[in-house]
C-alpha atoms as a PDB file:
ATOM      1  CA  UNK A   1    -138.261  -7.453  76.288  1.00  0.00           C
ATOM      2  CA  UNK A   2    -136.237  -7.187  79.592  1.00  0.00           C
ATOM      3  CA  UNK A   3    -136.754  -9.876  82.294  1.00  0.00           C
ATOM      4  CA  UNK A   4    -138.154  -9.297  85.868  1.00  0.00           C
ATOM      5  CA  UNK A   5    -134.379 -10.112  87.474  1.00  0.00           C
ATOM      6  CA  UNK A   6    -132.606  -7.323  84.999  1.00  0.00           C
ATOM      7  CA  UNK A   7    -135.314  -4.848  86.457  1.00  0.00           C
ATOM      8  CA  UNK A   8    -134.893  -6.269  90.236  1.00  0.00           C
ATOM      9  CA  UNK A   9    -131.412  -5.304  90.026  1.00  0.00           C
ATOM     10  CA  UNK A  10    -131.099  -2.331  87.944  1.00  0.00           C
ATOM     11  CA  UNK A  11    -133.560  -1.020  90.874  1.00  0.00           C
ATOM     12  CA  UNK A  12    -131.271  -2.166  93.638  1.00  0.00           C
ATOM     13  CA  UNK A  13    -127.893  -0.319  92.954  1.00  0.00           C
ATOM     14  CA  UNK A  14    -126.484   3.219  93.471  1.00  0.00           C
ATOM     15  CA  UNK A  15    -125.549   4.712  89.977  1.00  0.00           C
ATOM     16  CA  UNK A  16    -122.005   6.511  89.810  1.00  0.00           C
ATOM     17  CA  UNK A  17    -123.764   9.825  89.507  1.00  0.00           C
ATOM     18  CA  UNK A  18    -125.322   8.995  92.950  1.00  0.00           C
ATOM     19  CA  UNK A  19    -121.992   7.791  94.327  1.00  0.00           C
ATOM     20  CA  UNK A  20    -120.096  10.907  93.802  1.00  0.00           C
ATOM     21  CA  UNK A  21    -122.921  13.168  94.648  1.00  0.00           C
ATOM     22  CA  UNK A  22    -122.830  11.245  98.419  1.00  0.00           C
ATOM     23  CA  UNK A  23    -118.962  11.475  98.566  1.00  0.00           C
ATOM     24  CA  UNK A  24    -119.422  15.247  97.268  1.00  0.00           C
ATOM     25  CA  UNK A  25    -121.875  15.987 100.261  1.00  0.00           C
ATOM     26  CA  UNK A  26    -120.075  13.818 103.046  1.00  0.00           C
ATOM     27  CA  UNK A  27    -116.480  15.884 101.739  1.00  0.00           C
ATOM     28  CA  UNK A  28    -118.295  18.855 102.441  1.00  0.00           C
ATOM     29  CA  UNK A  29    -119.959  18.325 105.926  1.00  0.00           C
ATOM     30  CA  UNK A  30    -116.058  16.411 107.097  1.00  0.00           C
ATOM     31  CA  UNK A  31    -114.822  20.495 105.905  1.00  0.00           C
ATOM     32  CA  UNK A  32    -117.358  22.126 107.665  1.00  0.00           C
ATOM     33  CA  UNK A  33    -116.386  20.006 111.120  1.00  0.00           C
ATOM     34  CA  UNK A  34    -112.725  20.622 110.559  1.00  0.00           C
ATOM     35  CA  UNK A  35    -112.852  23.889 110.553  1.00  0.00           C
ATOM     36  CA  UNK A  36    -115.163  24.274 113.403  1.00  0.00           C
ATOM     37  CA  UNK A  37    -113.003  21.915 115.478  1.00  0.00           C
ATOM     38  CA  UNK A  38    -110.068  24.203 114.280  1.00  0.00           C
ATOM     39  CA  UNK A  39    -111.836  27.432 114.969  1.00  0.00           C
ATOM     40  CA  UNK A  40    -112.834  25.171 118.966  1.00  0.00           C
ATOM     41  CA  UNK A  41    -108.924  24.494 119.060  1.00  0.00           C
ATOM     42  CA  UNK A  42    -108.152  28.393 118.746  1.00  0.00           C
ATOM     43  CA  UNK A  43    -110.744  29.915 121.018  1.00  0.00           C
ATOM     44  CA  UNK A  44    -109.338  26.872 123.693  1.00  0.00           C
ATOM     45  CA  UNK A  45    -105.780  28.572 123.735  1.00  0.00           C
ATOM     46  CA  UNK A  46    -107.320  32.062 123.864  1.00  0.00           C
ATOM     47  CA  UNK A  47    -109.359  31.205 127.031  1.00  0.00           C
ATOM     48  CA  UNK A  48    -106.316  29.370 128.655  1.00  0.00           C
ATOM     49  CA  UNK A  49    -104.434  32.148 128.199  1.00  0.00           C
ATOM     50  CA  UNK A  50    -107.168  34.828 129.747  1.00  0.00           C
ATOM     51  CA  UNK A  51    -107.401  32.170 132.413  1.00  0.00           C
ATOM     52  CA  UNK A  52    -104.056  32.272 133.259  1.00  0.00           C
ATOM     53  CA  UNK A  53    -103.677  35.895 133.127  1.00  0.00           C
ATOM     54  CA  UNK A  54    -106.743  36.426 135.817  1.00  0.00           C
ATOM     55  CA  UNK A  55    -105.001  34.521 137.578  1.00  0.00           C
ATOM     56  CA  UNK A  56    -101.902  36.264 138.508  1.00  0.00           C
ATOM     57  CA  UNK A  57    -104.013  39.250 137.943  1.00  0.00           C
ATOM     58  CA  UNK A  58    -105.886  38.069 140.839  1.00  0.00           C
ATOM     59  CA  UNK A  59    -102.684  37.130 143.062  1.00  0.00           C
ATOM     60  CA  UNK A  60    -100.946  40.565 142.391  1.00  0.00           C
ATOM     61  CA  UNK A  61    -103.568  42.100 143.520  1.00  0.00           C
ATOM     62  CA  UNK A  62    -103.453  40.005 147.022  1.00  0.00           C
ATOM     63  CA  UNK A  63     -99.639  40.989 146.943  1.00  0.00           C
ATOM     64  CA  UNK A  64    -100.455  44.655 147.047  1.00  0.00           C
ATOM     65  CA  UNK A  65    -102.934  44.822 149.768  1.00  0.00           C
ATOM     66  CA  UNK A  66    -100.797  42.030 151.960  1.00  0.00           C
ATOM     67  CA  UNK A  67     -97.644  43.921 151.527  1.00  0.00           C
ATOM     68  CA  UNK A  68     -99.626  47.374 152.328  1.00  0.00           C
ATOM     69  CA  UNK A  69    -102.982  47.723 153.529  1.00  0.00           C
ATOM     70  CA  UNK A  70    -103.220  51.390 152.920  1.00  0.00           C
ATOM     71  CA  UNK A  71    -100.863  51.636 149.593  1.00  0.00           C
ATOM     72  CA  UNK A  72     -99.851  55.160 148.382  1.00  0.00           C
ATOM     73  CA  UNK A  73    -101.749  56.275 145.059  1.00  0.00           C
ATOM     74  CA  UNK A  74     -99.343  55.873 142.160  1.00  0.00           C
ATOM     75  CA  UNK A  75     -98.612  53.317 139.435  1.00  0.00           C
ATOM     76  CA  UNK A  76     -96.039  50.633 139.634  1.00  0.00           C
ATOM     77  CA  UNK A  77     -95.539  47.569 137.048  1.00  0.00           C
ATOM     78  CA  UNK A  78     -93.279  44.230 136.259  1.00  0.00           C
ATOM     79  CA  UNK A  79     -92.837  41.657 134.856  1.00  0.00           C
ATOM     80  CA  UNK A  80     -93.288  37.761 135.877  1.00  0.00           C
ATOM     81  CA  UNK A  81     -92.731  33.940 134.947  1.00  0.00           C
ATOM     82  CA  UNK A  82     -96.526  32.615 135.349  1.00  0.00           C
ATOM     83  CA  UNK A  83     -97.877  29.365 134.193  1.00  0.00           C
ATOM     84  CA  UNK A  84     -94.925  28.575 132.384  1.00  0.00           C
ATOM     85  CA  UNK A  85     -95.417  32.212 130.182  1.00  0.00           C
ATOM     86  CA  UNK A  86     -93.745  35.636 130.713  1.00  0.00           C
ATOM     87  CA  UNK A  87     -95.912  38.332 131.421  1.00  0.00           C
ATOM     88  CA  UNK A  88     -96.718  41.849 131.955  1.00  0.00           C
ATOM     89  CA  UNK A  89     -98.110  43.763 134.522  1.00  0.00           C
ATOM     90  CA  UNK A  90     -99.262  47.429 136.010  1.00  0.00           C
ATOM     91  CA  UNK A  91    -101.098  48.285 139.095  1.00  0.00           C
ATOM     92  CA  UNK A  92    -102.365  51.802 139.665  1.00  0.00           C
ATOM     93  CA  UNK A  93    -103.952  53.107 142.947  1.00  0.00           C
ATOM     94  CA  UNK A  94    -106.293  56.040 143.138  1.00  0.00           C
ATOM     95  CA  UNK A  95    -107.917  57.594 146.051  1.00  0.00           C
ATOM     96  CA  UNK A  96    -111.472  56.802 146.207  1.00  0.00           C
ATOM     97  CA  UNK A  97    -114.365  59.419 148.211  1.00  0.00           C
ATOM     98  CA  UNK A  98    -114.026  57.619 151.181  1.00  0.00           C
ATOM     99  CA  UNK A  99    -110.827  58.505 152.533  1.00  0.00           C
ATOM    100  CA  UNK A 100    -110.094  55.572 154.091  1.00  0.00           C
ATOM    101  CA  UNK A 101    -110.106  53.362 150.797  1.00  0.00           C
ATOM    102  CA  UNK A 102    -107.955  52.951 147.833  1.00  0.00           C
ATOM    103  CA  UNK A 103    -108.908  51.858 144.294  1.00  0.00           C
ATOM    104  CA  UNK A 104    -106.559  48.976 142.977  1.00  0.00           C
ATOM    105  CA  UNK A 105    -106.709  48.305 139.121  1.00  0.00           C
ATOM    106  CA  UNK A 106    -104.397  45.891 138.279  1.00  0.00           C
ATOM    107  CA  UNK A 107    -104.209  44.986 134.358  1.00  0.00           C
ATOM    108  CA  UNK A 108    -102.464  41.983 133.358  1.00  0.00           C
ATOM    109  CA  UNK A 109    -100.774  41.948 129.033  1.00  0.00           C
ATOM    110  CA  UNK A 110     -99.039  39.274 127.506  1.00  0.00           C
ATOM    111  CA  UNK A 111     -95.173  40.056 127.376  1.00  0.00           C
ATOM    112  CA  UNK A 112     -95.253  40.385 123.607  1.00  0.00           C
ATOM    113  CA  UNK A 113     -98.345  42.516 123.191  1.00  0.00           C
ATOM    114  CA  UNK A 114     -98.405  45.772 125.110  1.00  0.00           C
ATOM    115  CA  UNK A 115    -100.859  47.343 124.009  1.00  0.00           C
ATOM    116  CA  UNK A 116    -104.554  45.576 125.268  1.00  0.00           C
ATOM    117  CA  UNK A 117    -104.877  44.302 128.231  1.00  0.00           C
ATOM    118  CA  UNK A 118    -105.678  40.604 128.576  1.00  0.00           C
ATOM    119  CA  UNK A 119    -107.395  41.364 132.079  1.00  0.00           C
ATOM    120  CA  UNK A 120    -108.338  44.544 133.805  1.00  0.00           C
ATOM    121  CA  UNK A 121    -109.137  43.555 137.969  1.00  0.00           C
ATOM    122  CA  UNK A 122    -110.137  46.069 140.262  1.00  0.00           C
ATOM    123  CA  UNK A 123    -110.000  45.419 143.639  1.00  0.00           C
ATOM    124  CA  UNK A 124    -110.062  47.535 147.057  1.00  0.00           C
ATOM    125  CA  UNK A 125    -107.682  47.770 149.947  1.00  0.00           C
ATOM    126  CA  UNK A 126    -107.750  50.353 152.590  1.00  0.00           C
ATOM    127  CA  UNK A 127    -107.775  50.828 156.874  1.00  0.00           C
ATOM    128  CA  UNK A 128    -111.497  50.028 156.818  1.00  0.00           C
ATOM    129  CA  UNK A 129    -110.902  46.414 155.104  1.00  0.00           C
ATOM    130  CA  UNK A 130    -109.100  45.292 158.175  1.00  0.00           C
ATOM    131  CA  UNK A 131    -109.702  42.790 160.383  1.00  0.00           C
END
């Protein structure tokens, strides 16, 4: 027959089944957040760089109606040092049905890929925007 204080503490401990089931679960769940705060880490760099590129997407297209308030329909492009990366980018005017007005799309790629735009801006400049 077994005493009450062998039972007490028999009852009071983890076994070494229940150990490794815990540290199995806790591995598991410290996975999960690593790979979310990996996946966080990646979509942070993607939305610096869209930033950045809206950004000079935005000031090109300030360029082109300071330098000419009425520009000439046509497509021009470069290339520029922005936010210590080198980009890519085109600006195309069209003629809009108000005669007065031009259609500005200025698209904005990374200098590596040319093929997708990181940021398509469309803006207006024309006689009638004048102050």
């Amino acid at each position: 027959m077994r005493s009450k204080a062998h039972l007490r503490y028999r009852a009071s401990g983890f076994t070494l089944i229940e150990v490794l089931i815990g540290l199995l679960v806790l591995a598991l769940a410290l996975m999960a957040l690593s790979r979310t705060a990996a996946l966080q880490v990646n979509a942070f760099g993607d939305l610096r760089e869209r930033t950045l590129a809206g950004w000079l997407a935005a000031d090109i297209l300030a360029e082109t109606r300071l330098g000419t308030p009425f520009p000439a329909t046509g497509k021009s492009d470069g290339q520029r040092r922005f936010g210590g990366r080198d980009w890519r980018w085109e600006v195309e005017v069209q003629s809009t049905p108000v005669a007065t007005l031009r259609r500005l799309d200025v698209r904005v790629y990374t200098a590596i890929d040319r093929k997708a735009p990181l940021v398509d801006l469309v803006g207006f400049s024309g006689q009638d925007l004048q102050p």
